[in-house]
C-alpha atoms as a PDB file:
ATOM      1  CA  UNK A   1     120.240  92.160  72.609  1.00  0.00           C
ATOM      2  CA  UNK A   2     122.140  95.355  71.219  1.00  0.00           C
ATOM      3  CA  UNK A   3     118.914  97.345  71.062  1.00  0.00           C
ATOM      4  CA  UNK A   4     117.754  96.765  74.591  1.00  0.00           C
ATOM      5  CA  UNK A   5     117.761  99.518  77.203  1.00  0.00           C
ATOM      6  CA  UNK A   6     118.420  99.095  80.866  1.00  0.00           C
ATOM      7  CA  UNK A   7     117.180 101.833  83.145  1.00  0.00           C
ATOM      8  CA  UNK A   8     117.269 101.979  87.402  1.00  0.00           C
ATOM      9  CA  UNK A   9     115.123 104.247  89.539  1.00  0.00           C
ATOM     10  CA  UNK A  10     116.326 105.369  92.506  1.00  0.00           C
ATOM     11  CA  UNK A  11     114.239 107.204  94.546  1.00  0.00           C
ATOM     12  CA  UNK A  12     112.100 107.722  97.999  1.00  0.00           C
ATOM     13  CA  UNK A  13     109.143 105.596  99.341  1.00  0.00           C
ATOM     14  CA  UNK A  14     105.674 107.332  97.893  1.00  0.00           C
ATOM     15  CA  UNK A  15     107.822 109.767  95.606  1.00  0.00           C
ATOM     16  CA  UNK A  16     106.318 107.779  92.956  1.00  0.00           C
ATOM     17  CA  UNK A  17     109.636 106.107  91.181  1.00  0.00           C
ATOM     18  CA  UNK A  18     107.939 102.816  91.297  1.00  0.00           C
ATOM     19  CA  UNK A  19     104.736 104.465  89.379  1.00  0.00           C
ATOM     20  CA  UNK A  20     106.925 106.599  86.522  1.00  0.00           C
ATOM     21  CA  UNK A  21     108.621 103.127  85.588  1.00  0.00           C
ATOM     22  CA  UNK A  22     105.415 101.266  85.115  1.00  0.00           C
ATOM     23  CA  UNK A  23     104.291 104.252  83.041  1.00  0.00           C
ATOM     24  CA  UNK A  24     107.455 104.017  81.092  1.00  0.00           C
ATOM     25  CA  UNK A  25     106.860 100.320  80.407  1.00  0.00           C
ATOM     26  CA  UNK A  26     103.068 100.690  80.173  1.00  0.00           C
ATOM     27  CA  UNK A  27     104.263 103.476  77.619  1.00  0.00           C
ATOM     28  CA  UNK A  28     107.383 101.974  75.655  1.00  0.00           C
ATOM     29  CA  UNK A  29     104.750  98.824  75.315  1.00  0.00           C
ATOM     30  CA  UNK A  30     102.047 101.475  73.348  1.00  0.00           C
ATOM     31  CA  UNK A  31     105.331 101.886  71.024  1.00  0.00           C
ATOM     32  CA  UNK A  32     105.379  98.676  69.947  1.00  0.00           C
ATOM     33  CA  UNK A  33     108.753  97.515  72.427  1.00  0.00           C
ATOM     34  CA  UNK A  34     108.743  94.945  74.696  1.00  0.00           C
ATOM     35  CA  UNK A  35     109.291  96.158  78.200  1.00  0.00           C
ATOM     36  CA  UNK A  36     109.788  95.453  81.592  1.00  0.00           C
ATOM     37  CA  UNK A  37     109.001  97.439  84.480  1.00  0.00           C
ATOM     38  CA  UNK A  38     109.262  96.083  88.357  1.00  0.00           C
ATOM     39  CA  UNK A  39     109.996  97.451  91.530  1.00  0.00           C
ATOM     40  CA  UNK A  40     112.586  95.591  93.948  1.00  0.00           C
ATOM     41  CA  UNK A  41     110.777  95.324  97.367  1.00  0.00           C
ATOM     42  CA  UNK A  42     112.709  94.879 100.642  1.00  0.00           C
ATOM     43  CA  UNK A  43     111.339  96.924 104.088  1.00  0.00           C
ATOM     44  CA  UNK A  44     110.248  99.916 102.006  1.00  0.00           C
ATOM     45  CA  UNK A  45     107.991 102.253 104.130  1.00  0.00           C
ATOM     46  CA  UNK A  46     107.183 105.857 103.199  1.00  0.00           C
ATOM     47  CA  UNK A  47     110.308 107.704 102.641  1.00  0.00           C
ATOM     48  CA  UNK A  48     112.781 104.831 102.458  1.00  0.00           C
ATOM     49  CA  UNK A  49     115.255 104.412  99.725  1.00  0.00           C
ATOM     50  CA  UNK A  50     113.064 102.279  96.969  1.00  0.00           C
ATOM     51  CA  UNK A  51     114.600 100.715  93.425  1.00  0.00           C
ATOM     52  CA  UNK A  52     112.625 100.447  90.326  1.00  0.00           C
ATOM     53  CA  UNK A  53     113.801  99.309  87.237  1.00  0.00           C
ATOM     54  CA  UNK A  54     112.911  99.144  83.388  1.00  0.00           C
ATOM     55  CA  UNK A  55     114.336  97.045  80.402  1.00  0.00           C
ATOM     56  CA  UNK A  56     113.150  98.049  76.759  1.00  0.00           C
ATOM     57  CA  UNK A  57     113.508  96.169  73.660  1.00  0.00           C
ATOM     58  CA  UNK A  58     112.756  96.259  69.898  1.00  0.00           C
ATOM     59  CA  UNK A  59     113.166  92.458  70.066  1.00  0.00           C
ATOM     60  CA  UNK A  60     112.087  89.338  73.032  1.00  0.00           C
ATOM     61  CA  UNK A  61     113.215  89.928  76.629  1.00  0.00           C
ATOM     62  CA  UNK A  62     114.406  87.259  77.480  1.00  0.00           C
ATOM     63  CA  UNK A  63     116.441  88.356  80.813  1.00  0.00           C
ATOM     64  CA  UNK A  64     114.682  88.080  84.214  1.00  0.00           C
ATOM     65  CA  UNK A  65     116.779  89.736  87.135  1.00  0.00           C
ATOM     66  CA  UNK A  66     117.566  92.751  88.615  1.00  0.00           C
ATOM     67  CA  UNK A  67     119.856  95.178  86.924  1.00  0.00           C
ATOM     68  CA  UNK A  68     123.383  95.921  87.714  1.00  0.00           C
ATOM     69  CA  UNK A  69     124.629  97.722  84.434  1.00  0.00           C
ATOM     70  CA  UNK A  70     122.084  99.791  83.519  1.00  0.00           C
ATOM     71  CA  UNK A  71     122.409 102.464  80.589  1.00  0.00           C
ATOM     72  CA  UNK A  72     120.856 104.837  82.470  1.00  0.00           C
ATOM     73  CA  UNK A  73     119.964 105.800  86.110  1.00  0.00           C
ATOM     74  CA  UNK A  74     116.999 108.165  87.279  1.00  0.00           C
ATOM     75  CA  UNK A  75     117.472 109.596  90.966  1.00  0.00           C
ATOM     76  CA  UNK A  76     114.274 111.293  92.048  1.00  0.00           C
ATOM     77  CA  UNK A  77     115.217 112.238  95.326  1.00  0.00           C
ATOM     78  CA  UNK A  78     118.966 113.951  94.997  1.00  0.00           C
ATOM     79  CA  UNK A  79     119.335 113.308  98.889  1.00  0.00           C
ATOM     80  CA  UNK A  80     120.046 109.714  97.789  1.00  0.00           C
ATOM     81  CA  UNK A  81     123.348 110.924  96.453  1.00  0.00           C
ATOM     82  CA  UNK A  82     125.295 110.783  99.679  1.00  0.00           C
ATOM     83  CA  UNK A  83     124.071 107.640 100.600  1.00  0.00           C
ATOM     84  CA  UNK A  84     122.963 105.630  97.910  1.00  0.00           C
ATOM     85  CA  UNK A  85     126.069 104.537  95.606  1.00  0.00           C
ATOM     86  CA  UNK A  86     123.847 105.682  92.180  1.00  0.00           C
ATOM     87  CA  UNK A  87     126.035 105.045  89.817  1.00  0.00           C
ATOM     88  CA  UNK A  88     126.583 101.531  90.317  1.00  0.00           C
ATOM     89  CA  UNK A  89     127.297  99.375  87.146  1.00  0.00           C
ATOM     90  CA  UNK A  90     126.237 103.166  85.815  1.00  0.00           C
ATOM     91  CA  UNK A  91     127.587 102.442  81.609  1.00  0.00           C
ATOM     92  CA  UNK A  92     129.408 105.485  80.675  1.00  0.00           C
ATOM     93  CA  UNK A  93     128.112 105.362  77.163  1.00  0.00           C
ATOM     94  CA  UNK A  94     124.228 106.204  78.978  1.00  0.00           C
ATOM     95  CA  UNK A  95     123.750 108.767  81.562  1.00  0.00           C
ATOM     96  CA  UNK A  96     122.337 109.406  84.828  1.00  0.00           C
ATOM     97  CA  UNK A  97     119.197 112.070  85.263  1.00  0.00           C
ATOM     98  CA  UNK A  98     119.289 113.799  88.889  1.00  0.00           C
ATOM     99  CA  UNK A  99     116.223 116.116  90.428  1.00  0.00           C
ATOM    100  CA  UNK A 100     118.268 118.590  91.727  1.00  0.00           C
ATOM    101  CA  UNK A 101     119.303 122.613  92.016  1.00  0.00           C
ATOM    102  CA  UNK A 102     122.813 121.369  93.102  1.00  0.00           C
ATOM    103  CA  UNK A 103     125.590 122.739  91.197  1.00  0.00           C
ATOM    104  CA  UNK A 104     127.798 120.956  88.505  1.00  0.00           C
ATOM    105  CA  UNK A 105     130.350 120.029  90.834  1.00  0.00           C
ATOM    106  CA  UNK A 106     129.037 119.347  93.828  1.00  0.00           C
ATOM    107  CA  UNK A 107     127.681 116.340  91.669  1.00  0.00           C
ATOM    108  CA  UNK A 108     130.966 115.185  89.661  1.00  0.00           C
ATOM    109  CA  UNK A 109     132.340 115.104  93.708  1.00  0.00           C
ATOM    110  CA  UNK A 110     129.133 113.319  95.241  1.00  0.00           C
ATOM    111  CA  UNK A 111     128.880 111.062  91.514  1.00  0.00           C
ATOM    112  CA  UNK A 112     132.511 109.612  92.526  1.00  0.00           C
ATOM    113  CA  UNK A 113     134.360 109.949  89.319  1.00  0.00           C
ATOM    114  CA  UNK A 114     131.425 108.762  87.105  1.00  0.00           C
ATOM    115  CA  UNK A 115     132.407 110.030  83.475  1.00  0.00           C
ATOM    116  CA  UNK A 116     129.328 109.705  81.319  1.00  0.00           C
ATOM    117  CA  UNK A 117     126.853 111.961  80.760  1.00  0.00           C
ATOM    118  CA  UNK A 118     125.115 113.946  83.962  1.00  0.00           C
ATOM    119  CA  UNK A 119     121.295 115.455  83.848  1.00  0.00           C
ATOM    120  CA  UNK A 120     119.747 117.588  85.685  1.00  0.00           C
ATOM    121  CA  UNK A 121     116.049 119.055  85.804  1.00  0.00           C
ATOM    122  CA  UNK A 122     114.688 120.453  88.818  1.00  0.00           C
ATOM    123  CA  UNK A 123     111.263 117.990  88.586  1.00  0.00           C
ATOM    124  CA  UNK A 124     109.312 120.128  92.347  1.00  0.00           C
ATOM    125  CA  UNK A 125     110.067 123.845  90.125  1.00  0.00           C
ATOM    126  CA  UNK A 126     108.161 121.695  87.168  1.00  0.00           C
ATOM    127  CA  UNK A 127     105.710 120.064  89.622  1.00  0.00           C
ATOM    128  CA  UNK A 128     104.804 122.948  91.515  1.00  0.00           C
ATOM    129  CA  UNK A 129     104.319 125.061  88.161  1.00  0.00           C
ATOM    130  CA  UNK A 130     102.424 122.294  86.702  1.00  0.00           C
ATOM    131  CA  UNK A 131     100.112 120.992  89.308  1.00  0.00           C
ATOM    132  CA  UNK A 132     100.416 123.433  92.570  1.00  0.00           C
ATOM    133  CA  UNK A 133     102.132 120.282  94.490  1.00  0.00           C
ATOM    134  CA  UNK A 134     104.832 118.314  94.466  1.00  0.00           C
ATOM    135  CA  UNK A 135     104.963 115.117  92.735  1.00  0.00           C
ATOM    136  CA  UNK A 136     108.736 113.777  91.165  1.00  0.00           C
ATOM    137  CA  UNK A 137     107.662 111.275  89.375  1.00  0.00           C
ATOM    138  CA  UNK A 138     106.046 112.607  86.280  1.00  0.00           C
ATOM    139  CA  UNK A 139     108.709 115.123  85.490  1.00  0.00           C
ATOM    140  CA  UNK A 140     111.051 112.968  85.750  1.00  0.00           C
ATOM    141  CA  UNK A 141     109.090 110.098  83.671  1.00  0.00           C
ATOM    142  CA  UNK A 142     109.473 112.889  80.671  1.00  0.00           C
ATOM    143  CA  UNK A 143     113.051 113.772  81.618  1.00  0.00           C
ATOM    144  CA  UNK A 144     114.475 109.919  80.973  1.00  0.00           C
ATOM    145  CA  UNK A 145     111.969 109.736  78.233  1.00  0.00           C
ATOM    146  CA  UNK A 146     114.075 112.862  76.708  1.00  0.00           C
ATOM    147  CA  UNK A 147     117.396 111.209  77.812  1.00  0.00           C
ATOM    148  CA  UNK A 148     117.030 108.038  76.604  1.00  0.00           C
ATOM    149  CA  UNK A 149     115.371 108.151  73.488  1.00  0.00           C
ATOM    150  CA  UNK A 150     113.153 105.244  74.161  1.00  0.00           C
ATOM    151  CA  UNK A 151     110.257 107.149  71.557  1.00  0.00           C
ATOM    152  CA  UNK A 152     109.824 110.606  70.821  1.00  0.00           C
ATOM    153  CA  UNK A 153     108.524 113.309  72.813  1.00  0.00           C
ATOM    154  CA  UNK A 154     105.243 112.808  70.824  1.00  0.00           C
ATOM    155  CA  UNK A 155     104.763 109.339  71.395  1.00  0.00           C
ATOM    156  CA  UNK A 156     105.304 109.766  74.993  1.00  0.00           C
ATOM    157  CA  UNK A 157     102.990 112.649  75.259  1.00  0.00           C
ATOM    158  CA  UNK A 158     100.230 111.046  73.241  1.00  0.00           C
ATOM    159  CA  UNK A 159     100.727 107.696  74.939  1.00  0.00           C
ATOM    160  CA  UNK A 160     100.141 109.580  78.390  1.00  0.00           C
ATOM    161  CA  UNK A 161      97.217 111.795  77.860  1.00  0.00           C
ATOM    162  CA  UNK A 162      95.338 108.173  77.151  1.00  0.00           C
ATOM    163  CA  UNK A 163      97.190 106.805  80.230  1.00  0.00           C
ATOM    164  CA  UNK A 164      95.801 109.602  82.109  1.00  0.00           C
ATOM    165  CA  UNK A 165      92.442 109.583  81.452  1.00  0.00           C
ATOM    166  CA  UNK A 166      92.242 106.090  82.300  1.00  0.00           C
ATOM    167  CA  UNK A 167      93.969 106.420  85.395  1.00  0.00           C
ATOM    168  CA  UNK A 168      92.362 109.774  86.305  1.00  0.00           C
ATOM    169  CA  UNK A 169      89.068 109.204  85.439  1.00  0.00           C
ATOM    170  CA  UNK A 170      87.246 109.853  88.867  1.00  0.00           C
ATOM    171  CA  UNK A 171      89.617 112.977  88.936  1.00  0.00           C
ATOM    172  CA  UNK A 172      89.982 114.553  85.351  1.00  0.00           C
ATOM    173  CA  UNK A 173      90.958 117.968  86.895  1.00  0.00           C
ATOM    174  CA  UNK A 174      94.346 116.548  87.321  1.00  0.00           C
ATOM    175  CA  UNK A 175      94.953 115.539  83.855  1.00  0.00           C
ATOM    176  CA  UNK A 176      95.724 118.695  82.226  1.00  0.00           C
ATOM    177  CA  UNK A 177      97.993 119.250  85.078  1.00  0.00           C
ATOM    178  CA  UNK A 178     100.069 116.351  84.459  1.00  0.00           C
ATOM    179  CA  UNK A 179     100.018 116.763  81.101  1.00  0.00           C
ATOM    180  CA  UNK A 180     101.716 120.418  81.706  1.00  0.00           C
ATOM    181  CA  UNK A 181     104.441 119.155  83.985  1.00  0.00           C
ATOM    182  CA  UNK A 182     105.358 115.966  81.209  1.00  0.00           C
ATOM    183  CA  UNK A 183     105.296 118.804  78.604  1.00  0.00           C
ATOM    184  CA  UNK A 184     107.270 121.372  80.408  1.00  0.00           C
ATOM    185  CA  UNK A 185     109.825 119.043  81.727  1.00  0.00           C
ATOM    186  CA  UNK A 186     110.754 117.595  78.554  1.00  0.00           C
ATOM    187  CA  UNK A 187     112.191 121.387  78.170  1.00  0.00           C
ATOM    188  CA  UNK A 188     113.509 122.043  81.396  1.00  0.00           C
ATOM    189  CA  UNK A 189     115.572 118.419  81.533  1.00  0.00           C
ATOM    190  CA  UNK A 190     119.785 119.730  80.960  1.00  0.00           C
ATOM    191  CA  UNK A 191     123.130 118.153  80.500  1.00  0.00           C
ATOM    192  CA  UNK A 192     125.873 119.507  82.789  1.00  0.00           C
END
């Protein structure tokens, strides 16, 4: 499969990594791809390091495991960074998108060496703009949206506002909100 895209979360119990991949798949599907999106479940308890995971495909999937060479890597919570080894398997050739205000090199030291291409947005700046609390998971959903490539900006933003108002519809105040922090971090998202 030369077109297929591998993606790990990485992220905090009820930071909403495990949501903002099932979006991604629910939205990648809208595309016309074939997807997977699944969380890997162990003890996880609010605030516990979770994994979440995504595979994307203009053709079949026909793989059914975890993954361990992803193209790209999404760490939601940059507090993983000391003690979560992120960049496992990490391909060079993708790159790894990090909430975080941490400088450039206080990540090339924490990343271990890792020599593709670093990210950065700071998703609670975003959140906090956009909706007045924090809540990772939908700035980052845009950033590895804008990252990847896996559709355009358009697509994504389209394919959410219908998401939204499904999911939302007992609270539609909080649609324009999210729609705000998708649009703003697709902006914000920036290669060190």
């Amino acid at each position: 499969m030369n077109n297929l895209i591998e993606i790990r979360w990485h992220g905090r119990g009820g930071q909403g990594a495990k949501t903002a991949s099932l979006l991604l798949a629910d939205a990648a599907f809208n595309t016309g791809k074939y997807i997977q999106g699944f969380p890997e479940y162990g003890p996880e308890r609010m605030g516990a390091p979770i994994t979440a995971y995504n595979r994307i495909s203009d053709t079949p999937i026909t793989i059914h495991s975890n993954i361990y060479e992803p193209d790209y890597v999404v760490v939601v919570d940059d507090t993983l960074l000391e003690t979560v080894d992120v960049t496992s398997g990490l391909k060079s050739t993708g790159g790894i998108v990090i909430n975080t205000t941490k400088s450039a090199d206080y990540l090339k030291k924490v990343l271990k060496g890792y020599d593709g291409n670093i990210y950065t947005i700071d998703a609670r700046k975003v959140s906090m703009q956009a909706l007045g609390k924090y809540f990772p998971n939908t700035p980052m959903l845009a950033a590895i949206v804008k990252v990847s490539k896996v559709m355009t900006d358009e697509e994504l933003l389209s394919d959410m506002e219908n998401s939204f108002k499904h999911k939302f519809a007992k609270k539609p105040e909080v649609i324009d909100g999210n729609m705000k922090a998708l649009e703003l971090a697709l902006k914000e998202v920036k290669k060190i």
